[in-house]
PDB file of N, CA and C in Angstrom:
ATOM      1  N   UNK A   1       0.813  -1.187   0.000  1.00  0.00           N
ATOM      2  CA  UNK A   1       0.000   0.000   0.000  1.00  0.00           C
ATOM      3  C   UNK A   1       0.860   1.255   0.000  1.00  0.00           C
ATOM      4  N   UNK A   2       1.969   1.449   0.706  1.00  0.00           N
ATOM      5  CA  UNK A   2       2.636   2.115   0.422  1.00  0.00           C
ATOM      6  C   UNK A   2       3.138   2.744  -0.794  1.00  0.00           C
ATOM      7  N   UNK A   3       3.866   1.357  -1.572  1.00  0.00           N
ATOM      8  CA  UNK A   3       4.341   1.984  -2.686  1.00  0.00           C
ATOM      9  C   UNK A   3       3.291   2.507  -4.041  1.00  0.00           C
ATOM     10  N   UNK A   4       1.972   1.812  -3.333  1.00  0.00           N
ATOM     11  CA  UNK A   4       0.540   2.366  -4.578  1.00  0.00           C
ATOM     12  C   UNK A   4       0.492   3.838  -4.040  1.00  0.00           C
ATOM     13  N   UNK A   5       0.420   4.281  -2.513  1.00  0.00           N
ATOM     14  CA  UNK A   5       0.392   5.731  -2.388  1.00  0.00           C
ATOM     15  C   UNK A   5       1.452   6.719  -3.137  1.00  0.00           C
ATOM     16  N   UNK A   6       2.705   5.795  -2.723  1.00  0.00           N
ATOM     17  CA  UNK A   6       4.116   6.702  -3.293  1.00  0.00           C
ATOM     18  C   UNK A   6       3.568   6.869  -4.700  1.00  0.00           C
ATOM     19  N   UNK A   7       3.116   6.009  -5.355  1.00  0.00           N
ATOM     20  CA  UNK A   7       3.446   6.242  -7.016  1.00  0.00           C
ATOM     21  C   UNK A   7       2.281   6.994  -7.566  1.00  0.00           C
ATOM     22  N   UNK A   8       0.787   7.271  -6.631  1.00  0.00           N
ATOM     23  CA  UNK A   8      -0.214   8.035  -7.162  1.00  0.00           C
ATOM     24  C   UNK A   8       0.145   9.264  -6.411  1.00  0.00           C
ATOM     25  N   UNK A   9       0.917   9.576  -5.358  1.00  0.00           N
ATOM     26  CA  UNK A   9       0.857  11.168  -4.718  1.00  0.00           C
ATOM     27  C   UNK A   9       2.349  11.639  -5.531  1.00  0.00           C
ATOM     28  N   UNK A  10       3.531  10.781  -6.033  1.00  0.00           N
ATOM     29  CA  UNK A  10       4.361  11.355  -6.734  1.00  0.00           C
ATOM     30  C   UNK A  10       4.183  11.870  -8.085  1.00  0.00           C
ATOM     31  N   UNK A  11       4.060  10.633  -8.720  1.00  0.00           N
ATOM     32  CA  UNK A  11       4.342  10.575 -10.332  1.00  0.00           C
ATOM     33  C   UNK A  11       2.606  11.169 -10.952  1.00  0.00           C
ATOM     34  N   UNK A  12       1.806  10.969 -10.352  1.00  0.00           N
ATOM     35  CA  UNK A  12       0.742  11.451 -10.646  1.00  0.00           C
ATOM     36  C   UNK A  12       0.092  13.086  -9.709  1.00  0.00           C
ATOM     37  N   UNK A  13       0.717  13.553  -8.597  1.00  0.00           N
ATOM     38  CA  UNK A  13       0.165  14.296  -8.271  1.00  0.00           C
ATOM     39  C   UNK A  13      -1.387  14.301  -6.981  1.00  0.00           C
ATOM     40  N   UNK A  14      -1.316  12.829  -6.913  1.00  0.00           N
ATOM     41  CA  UNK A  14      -2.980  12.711  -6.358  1.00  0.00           C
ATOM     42  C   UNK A  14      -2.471  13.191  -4.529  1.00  0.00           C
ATOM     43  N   UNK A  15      -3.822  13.106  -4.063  1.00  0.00           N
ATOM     44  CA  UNK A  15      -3.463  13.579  -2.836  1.00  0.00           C
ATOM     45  C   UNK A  15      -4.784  12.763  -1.746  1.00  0.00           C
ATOM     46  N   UNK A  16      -4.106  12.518  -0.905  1.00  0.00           N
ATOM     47  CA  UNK A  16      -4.983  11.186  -0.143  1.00  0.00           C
ATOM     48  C   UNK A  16      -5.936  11.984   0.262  1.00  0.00           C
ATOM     49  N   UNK A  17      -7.502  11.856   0.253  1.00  0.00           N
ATOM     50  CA  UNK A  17      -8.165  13.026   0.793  1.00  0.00           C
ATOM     51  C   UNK A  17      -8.963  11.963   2.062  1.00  0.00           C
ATOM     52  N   UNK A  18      -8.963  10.890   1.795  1.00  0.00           N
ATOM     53  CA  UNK A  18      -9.543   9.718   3.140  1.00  0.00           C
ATOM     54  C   UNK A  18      -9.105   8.372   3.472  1.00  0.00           C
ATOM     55  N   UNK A  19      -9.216   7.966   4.260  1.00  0.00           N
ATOM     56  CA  UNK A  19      -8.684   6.628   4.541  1.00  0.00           C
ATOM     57  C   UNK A  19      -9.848   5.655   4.963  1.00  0.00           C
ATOM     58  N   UNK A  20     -10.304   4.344   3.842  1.00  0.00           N
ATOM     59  CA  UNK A  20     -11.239   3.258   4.782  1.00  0.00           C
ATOM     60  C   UNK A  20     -10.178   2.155   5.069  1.00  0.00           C
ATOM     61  N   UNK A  21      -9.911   2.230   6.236  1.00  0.00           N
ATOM     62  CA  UNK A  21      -9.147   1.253   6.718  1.00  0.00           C
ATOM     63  C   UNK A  21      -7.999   1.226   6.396  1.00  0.00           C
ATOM     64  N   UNK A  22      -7.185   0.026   5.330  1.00  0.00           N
ATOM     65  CA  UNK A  22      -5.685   0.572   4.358  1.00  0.00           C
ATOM     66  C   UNK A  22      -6.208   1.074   3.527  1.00  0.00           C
ATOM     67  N   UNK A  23      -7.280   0.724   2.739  1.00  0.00           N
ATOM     68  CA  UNK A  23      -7.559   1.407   1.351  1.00  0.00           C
ATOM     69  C   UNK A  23      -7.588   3.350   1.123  1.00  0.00           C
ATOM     70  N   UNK A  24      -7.513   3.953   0.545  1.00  0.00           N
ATOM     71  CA  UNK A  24      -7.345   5.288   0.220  1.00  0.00           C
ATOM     72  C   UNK A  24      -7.897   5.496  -0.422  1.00  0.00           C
ATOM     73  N   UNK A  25      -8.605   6.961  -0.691  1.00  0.00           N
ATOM     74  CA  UNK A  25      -9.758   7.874  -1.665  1.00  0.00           C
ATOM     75  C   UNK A  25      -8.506   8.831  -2.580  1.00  0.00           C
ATOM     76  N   UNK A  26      -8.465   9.192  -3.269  1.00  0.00           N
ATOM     77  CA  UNK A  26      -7.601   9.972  -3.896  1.00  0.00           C
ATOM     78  C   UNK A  26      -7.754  10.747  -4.463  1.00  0.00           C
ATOM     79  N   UNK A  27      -7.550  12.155  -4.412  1.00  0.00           N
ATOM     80  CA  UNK A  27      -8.366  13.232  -5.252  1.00  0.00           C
ATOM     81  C   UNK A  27      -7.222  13.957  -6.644  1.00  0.00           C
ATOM     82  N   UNK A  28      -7.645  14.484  -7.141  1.00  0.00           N
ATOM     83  CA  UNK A  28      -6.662  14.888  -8.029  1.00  0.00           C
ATOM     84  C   UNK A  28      -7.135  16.563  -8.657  1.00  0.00           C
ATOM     85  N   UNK A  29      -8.321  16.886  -8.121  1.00  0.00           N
ATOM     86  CA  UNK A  29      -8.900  18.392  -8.101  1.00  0.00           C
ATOM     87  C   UNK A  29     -10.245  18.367  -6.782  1.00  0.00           C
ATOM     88  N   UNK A  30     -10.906  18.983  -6.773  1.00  0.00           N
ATOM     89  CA  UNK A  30     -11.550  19.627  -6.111  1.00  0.00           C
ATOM     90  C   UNK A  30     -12.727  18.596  -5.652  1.00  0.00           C
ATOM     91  N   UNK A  31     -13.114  17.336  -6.855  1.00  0.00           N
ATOM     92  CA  UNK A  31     -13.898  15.916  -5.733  1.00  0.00           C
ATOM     93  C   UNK A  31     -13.136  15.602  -4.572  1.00  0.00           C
ATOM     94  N   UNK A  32     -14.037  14.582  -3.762  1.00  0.00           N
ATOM     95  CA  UNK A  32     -13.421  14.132  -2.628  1.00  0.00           C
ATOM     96  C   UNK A  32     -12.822  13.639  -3.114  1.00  0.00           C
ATOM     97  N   UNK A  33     -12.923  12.236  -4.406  1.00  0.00           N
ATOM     98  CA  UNK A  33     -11.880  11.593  -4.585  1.00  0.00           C
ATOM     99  C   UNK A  33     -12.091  10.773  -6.251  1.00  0.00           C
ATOM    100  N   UNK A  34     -11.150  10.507  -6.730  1.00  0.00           N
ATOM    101  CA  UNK A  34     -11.574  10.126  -8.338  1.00  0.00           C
ATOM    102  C   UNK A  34     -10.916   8.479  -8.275  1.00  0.00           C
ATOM    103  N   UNK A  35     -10.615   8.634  -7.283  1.00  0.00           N
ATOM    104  CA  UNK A  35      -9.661   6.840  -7.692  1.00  0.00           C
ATOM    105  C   UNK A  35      -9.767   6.646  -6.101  1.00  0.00           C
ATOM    106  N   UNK A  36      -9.819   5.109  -5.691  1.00  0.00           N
ATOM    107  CA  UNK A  36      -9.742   4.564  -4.371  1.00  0.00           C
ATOM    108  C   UNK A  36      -9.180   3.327  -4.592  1.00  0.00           C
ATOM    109  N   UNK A  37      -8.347   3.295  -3.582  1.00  0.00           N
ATOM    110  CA  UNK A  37      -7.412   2.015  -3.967  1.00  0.00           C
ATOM    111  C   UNK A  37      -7.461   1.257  -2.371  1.00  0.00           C
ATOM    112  N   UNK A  38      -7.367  -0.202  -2.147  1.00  0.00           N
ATOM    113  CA  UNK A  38      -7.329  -1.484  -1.695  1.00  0.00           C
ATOM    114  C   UNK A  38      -6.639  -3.024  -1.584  1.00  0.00           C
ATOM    115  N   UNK A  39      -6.256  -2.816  -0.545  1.00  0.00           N
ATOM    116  CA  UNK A  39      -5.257  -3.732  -0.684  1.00  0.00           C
ATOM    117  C   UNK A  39      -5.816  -4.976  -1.339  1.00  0.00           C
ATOM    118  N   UNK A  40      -5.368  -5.743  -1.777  1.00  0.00           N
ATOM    119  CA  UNK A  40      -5.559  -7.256  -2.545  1.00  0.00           C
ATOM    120  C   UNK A  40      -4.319  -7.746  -2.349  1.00  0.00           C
ATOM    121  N   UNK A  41      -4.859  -9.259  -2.702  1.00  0.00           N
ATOM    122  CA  UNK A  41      -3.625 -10.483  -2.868  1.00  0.00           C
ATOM    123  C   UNK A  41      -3.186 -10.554  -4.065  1.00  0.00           C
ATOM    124  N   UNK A  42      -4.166 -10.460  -5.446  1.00  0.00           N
ATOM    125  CA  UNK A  42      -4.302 -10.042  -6.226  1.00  0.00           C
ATOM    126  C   UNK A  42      -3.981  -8.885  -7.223  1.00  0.00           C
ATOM    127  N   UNK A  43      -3.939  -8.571  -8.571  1.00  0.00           N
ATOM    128  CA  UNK A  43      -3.596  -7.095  -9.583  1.00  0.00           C
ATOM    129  C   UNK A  43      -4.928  -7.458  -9.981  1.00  0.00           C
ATOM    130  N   UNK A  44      -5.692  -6.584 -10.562  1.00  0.00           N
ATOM    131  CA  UNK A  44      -6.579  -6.151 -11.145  1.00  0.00           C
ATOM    132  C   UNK A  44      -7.353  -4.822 -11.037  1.00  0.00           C
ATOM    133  N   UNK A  45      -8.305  -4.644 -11.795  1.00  0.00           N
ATOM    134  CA  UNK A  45      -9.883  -3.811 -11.588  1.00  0.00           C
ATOM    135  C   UNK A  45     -10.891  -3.784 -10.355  1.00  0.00           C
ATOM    136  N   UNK A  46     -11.146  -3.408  -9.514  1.00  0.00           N
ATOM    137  CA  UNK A  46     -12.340  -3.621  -8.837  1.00  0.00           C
ATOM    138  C   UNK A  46     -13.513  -3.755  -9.601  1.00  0.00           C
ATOM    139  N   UNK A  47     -13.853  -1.893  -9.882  1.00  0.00           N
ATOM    140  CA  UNK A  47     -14.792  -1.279 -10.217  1.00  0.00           C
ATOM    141  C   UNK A  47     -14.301  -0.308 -11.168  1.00  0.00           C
ATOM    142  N   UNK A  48     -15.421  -0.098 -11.859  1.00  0.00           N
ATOM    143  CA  UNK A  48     -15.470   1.454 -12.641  1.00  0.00           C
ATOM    144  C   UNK A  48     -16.386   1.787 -12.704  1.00  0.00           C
ATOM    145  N   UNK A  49     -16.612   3.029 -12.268  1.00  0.00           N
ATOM    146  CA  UNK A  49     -18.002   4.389 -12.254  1.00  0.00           C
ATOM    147  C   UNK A  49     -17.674   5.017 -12.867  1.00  0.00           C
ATOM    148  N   UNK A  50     -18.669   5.639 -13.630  1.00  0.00           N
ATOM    149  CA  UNK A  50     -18.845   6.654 -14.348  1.00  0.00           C
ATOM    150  C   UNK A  50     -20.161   7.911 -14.210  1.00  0.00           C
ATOM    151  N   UNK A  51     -20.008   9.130 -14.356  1.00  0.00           N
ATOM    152  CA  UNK A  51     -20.810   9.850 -13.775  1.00  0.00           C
ATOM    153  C   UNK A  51     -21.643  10.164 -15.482  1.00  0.00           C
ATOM    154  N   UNK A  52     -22.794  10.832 -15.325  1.00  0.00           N
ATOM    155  CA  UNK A  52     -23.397  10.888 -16.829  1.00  0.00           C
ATOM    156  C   UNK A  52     -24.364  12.125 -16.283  1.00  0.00           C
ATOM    157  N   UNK A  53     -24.259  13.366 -17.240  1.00  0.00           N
ATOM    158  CA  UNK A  53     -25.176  14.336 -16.976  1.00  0.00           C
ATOM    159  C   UNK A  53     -26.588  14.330 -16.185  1.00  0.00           C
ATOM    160  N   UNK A  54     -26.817  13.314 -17.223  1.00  0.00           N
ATOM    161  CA  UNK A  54     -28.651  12.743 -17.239  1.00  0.00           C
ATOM    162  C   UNK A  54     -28.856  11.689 -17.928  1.00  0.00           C
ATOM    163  N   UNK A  55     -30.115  10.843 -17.403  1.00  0.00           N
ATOM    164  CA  UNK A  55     -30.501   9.794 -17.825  1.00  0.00           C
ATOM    165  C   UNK A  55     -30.621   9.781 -19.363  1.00  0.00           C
ATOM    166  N   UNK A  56     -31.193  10.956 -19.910  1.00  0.00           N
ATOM    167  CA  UNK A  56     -31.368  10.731 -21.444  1.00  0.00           C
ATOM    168  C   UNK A  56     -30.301  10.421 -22.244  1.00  0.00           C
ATOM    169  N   UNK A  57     -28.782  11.439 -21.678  1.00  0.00           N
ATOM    170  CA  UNK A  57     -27.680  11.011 -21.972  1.00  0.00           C
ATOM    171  C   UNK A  57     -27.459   9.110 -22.381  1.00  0.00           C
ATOM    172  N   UNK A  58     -27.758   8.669 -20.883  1.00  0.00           N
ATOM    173  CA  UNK A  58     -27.288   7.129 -20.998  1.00  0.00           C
ATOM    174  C   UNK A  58     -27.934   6.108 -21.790  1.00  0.00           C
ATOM    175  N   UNK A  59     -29.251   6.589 -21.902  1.00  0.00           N
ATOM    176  CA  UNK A  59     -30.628   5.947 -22.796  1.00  0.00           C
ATOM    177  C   UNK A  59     -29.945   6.289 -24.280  1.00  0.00           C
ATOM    178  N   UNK A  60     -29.639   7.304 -24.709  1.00  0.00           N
ATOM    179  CA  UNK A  60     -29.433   7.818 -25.994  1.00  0.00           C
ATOM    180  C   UNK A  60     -28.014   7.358 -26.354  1.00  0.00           C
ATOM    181  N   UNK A  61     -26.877   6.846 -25.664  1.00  0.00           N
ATOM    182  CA  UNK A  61     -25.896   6.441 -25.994  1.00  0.00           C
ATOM    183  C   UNK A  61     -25.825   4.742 -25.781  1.00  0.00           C
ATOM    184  N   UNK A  62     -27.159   3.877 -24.865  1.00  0.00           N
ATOM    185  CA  UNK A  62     -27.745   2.571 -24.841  1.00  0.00           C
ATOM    186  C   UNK A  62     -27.815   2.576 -26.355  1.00  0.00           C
ATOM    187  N   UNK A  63     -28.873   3.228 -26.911  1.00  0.00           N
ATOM    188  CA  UNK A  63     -29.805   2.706 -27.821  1.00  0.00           C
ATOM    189  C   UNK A  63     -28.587   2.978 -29.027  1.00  0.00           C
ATOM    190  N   UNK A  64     -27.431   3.824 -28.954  1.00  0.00           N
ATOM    191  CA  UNK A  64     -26.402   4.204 -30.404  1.00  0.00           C
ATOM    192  C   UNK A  64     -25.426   2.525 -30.048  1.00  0.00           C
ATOM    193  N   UNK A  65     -25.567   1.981 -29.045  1.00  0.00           N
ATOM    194  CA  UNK A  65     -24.296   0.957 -29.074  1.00  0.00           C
ATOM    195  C   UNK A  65     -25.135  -0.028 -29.656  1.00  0.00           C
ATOM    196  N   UNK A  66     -26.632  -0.170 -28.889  1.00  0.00           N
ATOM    197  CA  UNK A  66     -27.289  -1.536 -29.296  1.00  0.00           C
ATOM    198  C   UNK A  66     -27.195  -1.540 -30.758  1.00  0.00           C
ATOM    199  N   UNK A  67     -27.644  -0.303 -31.658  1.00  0.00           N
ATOM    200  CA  UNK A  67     -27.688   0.014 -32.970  1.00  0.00           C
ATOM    201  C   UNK A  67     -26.948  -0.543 -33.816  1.00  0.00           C
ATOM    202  N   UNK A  68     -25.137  -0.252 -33.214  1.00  0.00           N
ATOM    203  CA  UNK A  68     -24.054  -1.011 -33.939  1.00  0.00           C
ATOM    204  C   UNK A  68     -23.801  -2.254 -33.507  1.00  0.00           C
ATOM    205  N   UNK A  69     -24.395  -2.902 -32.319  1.00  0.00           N
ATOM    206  CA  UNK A  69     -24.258  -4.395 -31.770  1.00  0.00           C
ATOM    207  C   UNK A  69     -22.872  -4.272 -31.040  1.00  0.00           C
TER     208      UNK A  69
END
């Protein structure tokens, strides 16, 4: 956990804005936090969120993917 903090508050700039437990919130402007990281045994993905104006947004970019399959 350490060296995941060293390498997102150096080389990237982020800045720890909370702590759940070891895991960390990480901000990189003015959100609480854009990335949260967790220890594992494991490398991978957790999760990915994404924020979207408005629903019509997500409906209207559903219905352009189903379109092309």
């Amino acid at each position: 956990m350490a060296a995941c903090e060293a390498l997102w508050t150096t080389l990237f700039n982020g800045r720890v804005s909370d702590w759940v437990g070891e895991g960390a919130f990480l901000r990189f402007d003015q959100a609480h936090h854009r990335l949260a990281y967790y220890p594992s045994a494991g490398r991978g993905i957790l999760s990915i969120d994404f924020g979207v104006e408005n629903v019509d947004l997500l409906m209207r970019n559903n219905y352009f993917l189903q379109s092309r399959r």
